[in-house]
Protein backbone atom coordinates (compact mmCIF):
# COMPACT_ATOMS: atom_id res chain seq x y z
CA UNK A 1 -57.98 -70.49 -105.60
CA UNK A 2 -61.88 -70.00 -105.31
CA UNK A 3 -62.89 -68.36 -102.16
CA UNK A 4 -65.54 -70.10 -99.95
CA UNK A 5 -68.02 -68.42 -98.95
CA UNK A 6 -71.24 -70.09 -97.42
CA UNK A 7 -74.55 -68.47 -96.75
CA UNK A 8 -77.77 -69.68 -96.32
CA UNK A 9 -76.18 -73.05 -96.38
CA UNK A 10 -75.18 -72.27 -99.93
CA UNK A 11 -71.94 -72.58 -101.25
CA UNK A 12 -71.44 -69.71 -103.27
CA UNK A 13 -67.47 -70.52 -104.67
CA UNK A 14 -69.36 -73.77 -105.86
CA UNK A 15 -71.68 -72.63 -108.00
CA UNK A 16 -72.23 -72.97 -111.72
CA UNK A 17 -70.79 -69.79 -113.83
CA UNK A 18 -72.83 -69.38 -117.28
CA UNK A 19 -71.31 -67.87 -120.32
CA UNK A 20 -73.47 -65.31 -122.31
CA UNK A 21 -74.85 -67.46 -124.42
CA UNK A 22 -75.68 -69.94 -121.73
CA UNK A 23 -77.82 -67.25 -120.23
CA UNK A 24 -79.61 -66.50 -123.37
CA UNK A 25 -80.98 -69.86 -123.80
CA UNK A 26 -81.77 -70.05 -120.54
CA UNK A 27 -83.68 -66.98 -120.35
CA UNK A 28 -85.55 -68.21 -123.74
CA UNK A 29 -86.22 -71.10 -121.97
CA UNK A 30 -87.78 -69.46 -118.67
CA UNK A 31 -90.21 -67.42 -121.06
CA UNK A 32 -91.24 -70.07 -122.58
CA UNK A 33 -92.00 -71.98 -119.13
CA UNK A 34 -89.16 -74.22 -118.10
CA UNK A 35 -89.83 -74.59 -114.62
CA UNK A 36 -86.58 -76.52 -113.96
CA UNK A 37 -84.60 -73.59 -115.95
CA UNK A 38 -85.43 -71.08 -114.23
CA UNK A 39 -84.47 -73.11 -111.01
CA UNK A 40 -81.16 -73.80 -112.57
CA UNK A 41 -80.61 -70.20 -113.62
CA UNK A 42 -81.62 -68.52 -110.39
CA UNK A 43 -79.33 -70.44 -108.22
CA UNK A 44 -76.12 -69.64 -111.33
CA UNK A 45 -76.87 -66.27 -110.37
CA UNK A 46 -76.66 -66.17 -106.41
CA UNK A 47 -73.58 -64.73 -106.75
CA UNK A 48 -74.66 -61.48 -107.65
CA UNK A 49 -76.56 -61.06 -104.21
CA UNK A 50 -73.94 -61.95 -102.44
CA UNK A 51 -71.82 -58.82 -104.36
CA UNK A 52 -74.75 -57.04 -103.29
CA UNK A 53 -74.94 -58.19 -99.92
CA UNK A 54 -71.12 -57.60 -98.72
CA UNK A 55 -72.01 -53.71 -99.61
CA UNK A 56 -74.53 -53.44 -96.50
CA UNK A 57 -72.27 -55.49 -94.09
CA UNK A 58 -73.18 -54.41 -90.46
CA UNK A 59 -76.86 -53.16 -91.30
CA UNK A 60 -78.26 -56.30 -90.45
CA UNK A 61 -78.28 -60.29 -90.53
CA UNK A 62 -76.22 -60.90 -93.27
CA UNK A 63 -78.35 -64.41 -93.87
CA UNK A 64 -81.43 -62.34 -93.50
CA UNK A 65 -80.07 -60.00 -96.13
CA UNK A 66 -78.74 -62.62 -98.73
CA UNK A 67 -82.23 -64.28 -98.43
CA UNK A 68 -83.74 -60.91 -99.22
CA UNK A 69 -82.09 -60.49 -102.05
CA UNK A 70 -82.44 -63.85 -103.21
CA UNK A 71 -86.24 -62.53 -103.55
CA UNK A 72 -84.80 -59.27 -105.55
CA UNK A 73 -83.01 -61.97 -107.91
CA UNK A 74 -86.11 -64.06 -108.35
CA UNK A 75 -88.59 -61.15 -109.32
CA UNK A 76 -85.50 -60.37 -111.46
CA UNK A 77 -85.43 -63.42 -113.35
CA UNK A 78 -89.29 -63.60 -113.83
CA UNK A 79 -89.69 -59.90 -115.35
CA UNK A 80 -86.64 -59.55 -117.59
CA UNK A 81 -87.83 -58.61 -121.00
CA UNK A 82 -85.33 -60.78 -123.20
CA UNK A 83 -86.50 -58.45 -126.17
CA UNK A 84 -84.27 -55.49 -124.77
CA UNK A 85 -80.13 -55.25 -125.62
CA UNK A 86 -79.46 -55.75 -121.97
CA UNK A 87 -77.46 -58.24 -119.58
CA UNK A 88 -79.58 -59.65 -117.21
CA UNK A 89 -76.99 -58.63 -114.05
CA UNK A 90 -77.87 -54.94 -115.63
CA UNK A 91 -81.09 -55.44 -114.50
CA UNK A 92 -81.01 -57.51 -111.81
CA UNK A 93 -78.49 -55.54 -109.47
CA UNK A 94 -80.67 -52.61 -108.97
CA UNK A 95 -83.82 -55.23 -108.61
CA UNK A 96 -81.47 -56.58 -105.56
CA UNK A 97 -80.68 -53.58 -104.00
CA UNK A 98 -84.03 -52.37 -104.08
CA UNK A 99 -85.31 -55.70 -102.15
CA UNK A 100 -82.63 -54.94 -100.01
CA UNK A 101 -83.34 -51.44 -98.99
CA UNK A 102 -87.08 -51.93 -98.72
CA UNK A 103 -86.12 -54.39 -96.02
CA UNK A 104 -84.17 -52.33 -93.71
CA UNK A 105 -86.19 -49.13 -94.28
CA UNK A 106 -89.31 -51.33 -93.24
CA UNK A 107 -87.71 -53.19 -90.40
CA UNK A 108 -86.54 -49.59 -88.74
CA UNK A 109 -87.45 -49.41 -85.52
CA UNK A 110 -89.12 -45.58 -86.10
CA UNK A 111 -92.08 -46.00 -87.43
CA UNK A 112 -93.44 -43.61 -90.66
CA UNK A 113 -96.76 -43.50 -91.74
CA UNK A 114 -97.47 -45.18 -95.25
CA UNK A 115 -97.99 -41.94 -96.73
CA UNK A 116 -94.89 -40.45 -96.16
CA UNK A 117 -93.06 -44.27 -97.41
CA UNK A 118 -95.12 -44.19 -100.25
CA UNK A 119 -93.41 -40.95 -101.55
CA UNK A 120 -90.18 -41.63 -100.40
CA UNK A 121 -90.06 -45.21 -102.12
CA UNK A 122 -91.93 -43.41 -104.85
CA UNK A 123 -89.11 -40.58 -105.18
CA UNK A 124 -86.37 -43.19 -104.67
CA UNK A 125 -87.97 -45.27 -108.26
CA UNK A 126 -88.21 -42.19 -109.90
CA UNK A 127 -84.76 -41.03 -109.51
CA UNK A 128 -82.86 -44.32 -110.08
CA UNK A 129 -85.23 -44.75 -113.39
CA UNK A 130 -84.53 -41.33 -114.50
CA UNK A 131 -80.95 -41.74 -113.95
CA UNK A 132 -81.02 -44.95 -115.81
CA UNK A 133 -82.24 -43.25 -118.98
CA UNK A 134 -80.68 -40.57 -118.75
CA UNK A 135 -77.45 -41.65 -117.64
CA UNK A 136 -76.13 -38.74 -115.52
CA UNK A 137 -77.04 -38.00 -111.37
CA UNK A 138 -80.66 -36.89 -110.83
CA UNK A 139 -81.08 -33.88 -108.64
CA UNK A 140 -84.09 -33.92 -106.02
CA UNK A 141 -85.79 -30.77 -107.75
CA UNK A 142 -85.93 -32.92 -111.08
CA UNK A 143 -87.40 -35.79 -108.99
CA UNK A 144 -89.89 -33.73 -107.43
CA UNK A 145 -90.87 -31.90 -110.68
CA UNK A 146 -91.66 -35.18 -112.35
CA UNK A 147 -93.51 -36.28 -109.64
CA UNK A 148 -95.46 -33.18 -109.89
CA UNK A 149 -94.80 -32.51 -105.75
CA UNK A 150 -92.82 -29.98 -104.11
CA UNK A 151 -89.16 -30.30 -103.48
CA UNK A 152 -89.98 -29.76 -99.56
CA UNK A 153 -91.99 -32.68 -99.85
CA UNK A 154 -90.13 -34.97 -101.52
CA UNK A 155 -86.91 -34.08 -99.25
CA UNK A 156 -89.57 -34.58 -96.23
CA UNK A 157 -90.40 -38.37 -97.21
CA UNK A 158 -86.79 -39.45 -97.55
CA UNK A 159 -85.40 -37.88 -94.46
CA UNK A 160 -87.90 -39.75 -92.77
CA UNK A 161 -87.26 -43.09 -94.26
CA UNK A 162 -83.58 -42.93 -93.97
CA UNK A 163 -81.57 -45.15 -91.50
CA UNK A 164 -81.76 -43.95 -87.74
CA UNK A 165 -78.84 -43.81 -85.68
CA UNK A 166 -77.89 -44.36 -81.61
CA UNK A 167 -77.20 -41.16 -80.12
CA UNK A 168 -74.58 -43.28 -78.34
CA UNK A 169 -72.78 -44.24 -81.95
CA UNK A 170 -68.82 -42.69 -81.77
CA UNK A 171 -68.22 -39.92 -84.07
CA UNK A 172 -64.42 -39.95 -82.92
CA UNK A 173 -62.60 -42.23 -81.28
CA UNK A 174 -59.00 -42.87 -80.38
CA UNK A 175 -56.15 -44.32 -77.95
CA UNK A 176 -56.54 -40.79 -75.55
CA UNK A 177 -60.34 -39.50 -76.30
CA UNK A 178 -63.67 -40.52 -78.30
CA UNK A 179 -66.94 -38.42 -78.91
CA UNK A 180 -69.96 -39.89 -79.15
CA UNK A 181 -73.60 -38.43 -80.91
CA UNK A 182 -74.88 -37.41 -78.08
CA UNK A 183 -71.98 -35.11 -77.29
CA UNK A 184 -72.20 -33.28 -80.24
CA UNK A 185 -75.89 -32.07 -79.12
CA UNK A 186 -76.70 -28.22 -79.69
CA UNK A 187 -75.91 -26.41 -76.93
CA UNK A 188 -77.42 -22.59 -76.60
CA UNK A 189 -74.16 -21.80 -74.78
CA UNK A 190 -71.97 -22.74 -78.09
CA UNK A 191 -72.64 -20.53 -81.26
CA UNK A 192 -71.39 -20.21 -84.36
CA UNK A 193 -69.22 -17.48 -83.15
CA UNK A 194 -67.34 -19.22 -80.32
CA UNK A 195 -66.20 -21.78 -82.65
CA UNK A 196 -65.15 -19.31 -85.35
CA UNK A 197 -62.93 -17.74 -82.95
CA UNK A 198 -61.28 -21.19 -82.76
CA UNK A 199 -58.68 -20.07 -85.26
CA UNK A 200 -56.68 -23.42 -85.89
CA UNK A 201 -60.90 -24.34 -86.95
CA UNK A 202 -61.40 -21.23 -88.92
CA UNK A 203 -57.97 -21.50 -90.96
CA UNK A 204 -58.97 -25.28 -91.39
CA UNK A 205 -62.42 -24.39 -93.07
CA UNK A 206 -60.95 -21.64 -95.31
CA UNK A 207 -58.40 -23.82 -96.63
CA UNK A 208 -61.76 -25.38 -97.84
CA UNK A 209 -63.34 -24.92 -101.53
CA UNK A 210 -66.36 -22.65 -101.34
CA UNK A 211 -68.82 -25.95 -101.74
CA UNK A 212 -67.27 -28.06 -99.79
CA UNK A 213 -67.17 -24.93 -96.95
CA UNK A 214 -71.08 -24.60 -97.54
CA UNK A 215 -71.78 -28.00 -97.08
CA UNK A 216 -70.04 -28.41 -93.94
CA UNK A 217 -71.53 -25.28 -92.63
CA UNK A 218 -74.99 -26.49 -93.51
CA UNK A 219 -73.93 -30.01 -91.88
CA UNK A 220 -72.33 -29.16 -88.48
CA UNK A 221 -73.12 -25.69 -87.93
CA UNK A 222 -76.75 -25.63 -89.01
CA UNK A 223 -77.49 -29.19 -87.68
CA UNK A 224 -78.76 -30.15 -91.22
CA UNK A 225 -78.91 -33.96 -92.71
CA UNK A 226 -77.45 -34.53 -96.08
CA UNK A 227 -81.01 -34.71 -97.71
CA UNK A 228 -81.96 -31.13 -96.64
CA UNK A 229 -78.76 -29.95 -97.28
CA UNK A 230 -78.82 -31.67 -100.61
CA UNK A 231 -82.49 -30.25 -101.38
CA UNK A 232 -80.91 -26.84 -100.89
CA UNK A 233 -78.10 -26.35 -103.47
CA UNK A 234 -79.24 -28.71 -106.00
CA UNK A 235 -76.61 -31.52 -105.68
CA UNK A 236 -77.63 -35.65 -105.50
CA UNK A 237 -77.25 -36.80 -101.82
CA UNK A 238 -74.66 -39.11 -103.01
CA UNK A 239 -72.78 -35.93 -103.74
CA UNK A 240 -73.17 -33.94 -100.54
CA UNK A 241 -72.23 -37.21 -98.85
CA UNK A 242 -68.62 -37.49 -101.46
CA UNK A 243 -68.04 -33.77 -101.05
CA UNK A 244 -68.69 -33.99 -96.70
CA UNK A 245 -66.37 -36.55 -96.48
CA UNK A 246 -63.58 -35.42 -98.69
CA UNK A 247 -63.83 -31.86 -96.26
CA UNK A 248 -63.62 -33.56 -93.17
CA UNK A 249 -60.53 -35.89 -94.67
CA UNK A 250 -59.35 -32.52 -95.14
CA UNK A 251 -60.05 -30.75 -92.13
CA UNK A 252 -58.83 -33.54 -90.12
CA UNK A 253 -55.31 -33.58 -92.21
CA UNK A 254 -55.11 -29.43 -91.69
CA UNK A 255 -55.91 -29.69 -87.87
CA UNK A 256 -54.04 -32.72 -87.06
């Protein structure tokens, strides 16, 4: 049984699916200028922004999203090179995704100067393009060396562009207690030291493998985001972010 799902007033459990072959011709037949093609083919392939779309649930207007990356799928269809060995939803996920991202960085409420974007989106091309070559994670010292800038920099830009967050948002919350940004706020009278002589804490973090240990001392200890921290011992942020939350799964589990 198809799932329903409508968006945009579209019906996406309704629409056409195209075979391989299907999409061949029809991408033949949008280079060669088929206006009503193209029409045909962009609306086969709405789907794909809506697999897109369900990833970044809860960032914003889910209509205003889908629409979005309804513009990701048309620039999509109208620069595929059909000369290259590759499906179109290859190329057209990351097109998506891109739209997508662009979006909410430029619809934060923090405003960044254009200089600073222009590196960041910059940095952000240049690392999914390299990694698309090359086929393995792109560190930000590789990004920043083909870019010709310094890693500083380049770390700089993104931090600033990445998503902001209410100091009210719950870091913990449960039936008896909950936590909340603003409560974990540096406070001079709480150092290092007082919470290493917390020694159900302390036994926790040294049950911890010597990376995943760093990070987490980088991230809590030295009030760090996962870009700088990720600038600092060579690792993609994707990583630091897989590694940070496997340690606090496990820190939670030893403590509990």
């Amino acid at each position: 049984m198809k799932r329903k799902v409508v968006i945009c007033g579209v019906d996406t459990a309704s629409l056409p699916r195209l075979t391989g072959e299907q999409s061949r011709q029809l991408l033949l037949s949008i280079k060669a200028g088929n206006k009503q093609d193209r029409n045909y083919f962009i609306m086969c392939n709405m789907r794909l922004v809506l697999s897109v779309v369900q990833r970044y649930a809860g960032k914003g207007n889910i209509e205003d999203l889908f629409q979005i990356g309804c513009v990701g799928l048309i620039k999509s269809v109208d620069n595929f090179n059909t000369d290259l060995n590759v499906r179109f939803s290859t190329y057209a996920v990351p097109m998506i995704i891109g739209e997508i991202r662009r979006f909410l960085r430029e619809s934060n409420s923090m405003r960044v100067s254009r200089g600073i974007r222009d590196v960041a989106y910059k940095a952000l091309h240049t690392r999914e393009q390299m990694e698309r070559e090359t086929g393995n994670e792109v560190t930000l010292e590789e990004v920043a060396e083909q870019l010709s800038l310094p890693v500083y920099k380049v770390v700089y830009c993104l931090d600033a562009i990445s998503d902001t967050v209410s100091l009210s948002d719950n870091v913990y919350n449960s039936d008896e207690d909950s936590a909340t940004l603003q409560d974990q706020l540096f406070d001079n009278r709480i150092s290092e030291n007082v919470w290493a002589e917390n020694v159900t804490l302390q036994q926790a973090l040294d049950s911890l493998n010597e990376r995943e240990r760093d990070i987490v001392m980088r991230r809590y200890f030295q009030d760090k985001t996962q870009v700088e921290v990720s600038g600092e011992i060579g690792l993609s942020q994707a990583q630091v972010s897989r590694l940070e939350k496997n340690a606090v799964t496990h820190l939670r589990q030893s403590m509990s």
